[in-house]
N, C-alpha and C. Protein backbone atom coordinates (compact mmCIF):
# COMPACT_ATOMS: atom_id res chain seq x y z
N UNK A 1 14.32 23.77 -16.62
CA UNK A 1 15.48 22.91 -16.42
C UNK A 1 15.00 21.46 -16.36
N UNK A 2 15.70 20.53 -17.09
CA UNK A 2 15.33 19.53 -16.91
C UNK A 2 15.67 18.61 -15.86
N UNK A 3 15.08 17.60 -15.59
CA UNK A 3 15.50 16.87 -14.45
C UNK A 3 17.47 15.74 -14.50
N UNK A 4 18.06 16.37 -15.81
CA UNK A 4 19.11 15.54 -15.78
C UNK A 4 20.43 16.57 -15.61
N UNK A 5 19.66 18.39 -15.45
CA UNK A 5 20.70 19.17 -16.06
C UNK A 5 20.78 19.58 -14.10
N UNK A 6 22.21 20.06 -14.24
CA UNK A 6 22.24 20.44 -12.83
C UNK A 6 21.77 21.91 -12.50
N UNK A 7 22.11 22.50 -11.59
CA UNK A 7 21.72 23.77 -10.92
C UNK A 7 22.69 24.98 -11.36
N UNK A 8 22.06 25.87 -11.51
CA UNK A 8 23.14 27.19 -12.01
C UNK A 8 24.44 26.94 -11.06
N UNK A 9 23.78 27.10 -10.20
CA UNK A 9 25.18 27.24 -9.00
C UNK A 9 25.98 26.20 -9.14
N UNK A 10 25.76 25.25 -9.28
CA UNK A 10 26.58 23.86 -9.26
C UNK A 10 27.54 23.39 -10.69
N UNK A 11 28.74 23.09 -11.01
CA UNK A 11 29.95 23.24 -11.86
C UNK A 11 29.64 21.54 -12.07
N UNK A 12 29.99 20.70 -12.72
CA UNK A 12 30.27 19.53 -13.13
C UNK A 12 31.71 19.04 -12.43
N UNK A 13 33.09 20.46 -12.77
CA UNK A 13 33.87 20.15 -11.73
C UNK A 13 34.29 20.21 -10.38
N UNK A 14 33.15 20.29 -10.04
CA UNK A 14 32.98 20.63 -8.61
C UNK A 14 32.73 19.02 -8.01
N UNK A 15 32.50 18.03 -8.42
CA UNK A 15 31.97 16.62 -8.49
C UNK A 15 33.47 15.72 -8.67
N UNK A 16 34.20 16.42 -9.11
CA UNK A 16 35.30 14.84 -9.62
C UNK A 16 35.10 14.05 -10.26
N UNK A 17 35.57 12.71 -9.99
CA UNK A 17 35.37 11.61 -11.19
C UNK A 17 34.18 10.62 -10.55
N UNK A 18 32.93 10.83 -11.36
CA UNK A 18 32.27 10.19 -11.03
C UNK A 18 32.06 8.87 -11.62
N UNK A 19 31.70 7.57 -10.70
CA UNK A 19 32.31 5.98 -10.73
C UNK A 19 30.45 5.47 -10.65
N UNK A 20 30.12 5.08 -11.95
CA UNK A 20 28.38 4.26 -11.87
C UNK A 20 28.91 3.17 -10.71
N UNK A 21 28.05 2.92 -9.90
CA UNK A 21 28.42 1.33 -9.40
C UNK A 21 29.55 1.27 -8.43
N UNK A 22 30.14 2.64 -7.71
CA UNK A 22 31.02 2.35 -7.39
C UNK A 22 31.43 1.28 -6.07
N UNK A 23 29.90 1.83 -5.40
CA UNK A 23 30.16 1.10 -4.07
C UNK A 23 29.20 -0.09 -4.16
N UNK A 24 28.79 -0.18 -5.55
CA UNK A 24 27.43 -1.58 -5.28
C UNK A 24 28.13 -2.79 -4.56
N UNK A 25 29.21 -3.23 -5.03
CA UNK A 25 29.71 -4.87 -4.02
C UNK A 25 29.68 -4.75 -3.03
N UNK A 26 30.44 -3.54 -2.79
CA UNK A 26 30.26 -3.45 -1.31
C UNK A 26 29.08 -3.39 -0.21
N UNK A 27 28.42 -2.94 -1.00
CA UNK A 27 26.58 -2.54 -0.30
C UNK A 27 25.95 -3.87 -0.37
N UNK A 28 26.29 -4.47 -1.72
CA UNK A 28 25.33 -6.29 -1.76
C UNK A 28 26.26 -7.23 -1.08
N UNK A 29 27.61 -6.77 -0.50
CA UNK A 29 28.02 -7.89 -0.12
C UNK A 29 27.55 -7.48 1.91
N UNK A 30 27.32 -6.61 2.12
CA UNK A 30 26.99 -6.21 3.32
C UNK A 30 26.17 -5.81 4.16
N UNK A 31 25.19 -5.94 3.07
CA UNK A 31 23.78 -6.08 2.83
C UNK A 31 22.86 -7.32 2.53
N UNK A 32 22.02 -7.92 3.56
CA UNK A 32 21.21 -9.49 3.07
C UNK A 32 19.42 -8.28 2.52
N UNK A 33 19.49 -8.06 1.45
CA UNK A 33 17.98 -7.16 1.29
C UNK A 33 17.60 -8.53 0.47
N UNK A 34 16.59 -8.49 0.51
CA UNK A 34 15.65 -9.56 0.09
C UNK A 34 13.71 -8.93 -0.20
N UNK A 35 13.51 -8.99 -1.48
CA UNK A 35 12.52 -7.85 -2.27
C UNK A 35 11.09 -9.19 -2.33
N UNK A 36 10.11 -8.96 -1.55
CA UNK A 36 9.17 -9.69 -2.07
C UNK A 36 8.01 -9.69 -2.62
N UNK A 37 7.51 -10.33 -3.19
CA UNK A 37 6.49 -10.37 -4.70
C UNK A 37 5.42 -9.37 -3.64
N UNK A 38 4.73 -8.73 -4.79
CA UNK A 38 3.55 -7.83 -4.26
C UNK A 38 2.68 -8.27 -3.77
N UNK A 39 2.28 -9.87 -3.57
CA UNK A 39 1.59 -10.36 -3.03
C UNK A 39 1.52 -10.53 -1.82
N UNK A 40 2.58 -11.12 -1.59
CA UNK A 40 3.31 -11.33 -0.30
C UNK A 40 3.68 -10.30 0.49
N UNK A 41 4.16 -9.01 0.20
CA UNK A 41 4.46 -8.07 0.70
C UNK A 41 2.77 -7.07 1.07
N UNK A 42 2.03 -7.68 0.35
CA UNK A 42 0.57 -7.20 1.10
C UNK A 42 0.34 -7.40 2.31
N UNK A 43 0.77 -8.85 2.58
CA UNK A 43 0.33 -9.44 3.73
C UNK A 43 0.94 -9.38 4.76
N UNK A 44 2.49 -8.76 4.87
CA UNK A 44 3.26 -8.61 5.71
C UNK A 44 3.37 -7.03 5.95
N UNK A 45 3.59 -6.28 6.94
CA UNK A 45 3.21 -4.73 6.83
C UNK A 45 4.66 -3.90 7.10
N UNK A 46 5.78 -4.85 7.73
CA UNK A 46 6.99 -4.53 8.03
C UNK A 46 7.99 -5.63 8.30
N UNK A 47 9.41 -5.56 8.24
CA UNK A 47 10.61 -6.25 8.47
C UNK A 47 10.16 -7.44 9.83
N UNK A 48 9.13 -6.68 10.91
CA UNK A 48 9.33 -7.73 11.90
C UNK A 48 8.45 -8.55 11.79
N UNK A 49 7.48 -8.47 10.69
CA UNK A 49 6.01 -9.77 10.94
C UNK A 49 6.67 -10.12 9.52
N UNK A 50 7.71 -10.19 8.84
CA UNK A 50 7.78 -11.25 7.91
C UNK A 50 8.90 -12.13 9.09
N UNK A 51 10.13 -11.52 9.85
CA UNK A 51 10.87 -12.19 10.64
C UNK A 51 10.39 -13.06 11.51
N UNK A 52 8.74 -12.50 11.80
CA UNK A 52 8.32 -13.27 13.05
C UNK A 52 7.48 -14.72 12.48
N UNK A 53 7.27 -14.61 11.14
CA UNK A 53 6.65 -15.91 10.66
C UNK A 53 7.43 -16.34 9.95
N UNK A 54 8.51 -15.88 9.63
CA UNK A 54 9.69 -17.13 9.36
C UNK A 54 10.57 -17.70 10.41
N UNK A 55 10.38 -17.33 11.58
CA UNK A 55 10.73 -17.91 13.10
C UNK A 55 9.57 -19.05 13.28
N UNK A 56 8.85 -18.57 13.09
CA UNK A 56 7.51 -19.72 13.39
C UNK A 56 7.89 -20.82 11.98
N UNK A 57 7.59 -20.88 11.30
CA UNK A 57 7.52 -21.62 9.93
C UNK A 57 9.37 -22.39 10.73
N UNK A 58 10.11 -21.84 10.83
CA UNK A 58 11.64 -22.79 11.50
C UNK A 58 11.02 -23.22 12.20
N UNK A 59 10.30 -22.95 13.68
CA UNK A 59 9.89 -23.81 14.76
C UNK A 59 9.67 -24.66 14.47
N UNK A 60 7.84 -24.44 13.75
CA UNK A 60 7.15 -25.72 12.60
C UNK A 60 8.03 -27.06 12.05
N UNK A 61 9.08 -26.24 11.43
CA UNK A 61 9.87 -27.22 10.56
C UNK A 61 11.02 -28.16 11.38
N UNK A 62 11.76 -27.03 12.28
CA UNK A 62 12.05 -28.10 13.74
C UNK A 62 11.34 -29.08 14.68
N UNK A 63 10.37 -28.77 14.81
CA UNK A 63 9.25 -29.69 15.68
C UNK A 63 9.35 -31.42 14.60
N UNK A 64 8.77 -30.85 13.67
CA UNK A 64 8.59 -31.97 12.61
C UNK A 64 9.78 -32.77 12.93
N UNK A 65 10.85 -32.16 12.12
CA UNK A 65 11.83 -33.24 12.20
C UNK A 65 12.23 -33.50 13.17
N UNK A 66 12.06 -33.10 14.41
CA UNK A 66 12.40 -33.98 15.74
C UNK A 66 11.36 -35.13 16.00
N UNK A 67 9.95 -34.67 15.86
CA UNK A 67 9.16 -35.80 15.70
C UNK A 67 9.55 -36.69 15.26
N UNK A 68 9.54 -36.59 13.27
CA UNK A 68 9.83 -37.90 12.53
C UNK A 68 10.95 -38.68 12.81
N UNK A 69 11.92 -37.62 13.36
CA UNK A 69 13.59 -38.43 13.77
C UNK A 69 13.03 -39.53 15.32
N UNK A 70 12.40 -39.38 16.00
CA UNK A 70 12.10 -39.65 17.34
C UNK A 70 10.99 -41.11 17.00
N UNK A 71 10.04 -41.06 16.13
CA UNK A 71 8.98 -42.19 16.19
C UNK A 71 8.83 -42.91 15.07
């Protein structure tokens, strides 16, 4: 059997009308996923050490401009 054909047991009309794409807007609009280069994703090992150095890198970037705004 190939990997596109279904299972003895299983009917085609047993499925209904099947919709490509049906729920994608809904999933990208309710969804922020964000895919990064293989490089980058080496160096980070999960969701919370890329969150936790883009908290830092804002700090960084807040500090600054309070500085330059201030002197």
């Amino acid at each position: 059997m190939g990997t596109d054909e279904l299972r003895p047991e299983y009917k085609r009309s047993d499925f209904g009308e099947l919709v490509r794409g049906k729920y994608a807007a809904k999933i990208a609009k309710e969804t922020n996923i964000v895919v990064l280069e293989p490089e980058i994703a080496e160096v980070f090992p999960n969701d919370k050490s890329v969150n936790d150095a883009l908290r830092a890198l804002l700090d960084i970037a807040e500090r600054t401009r309070l500085t330059s705004a201030s002197g």
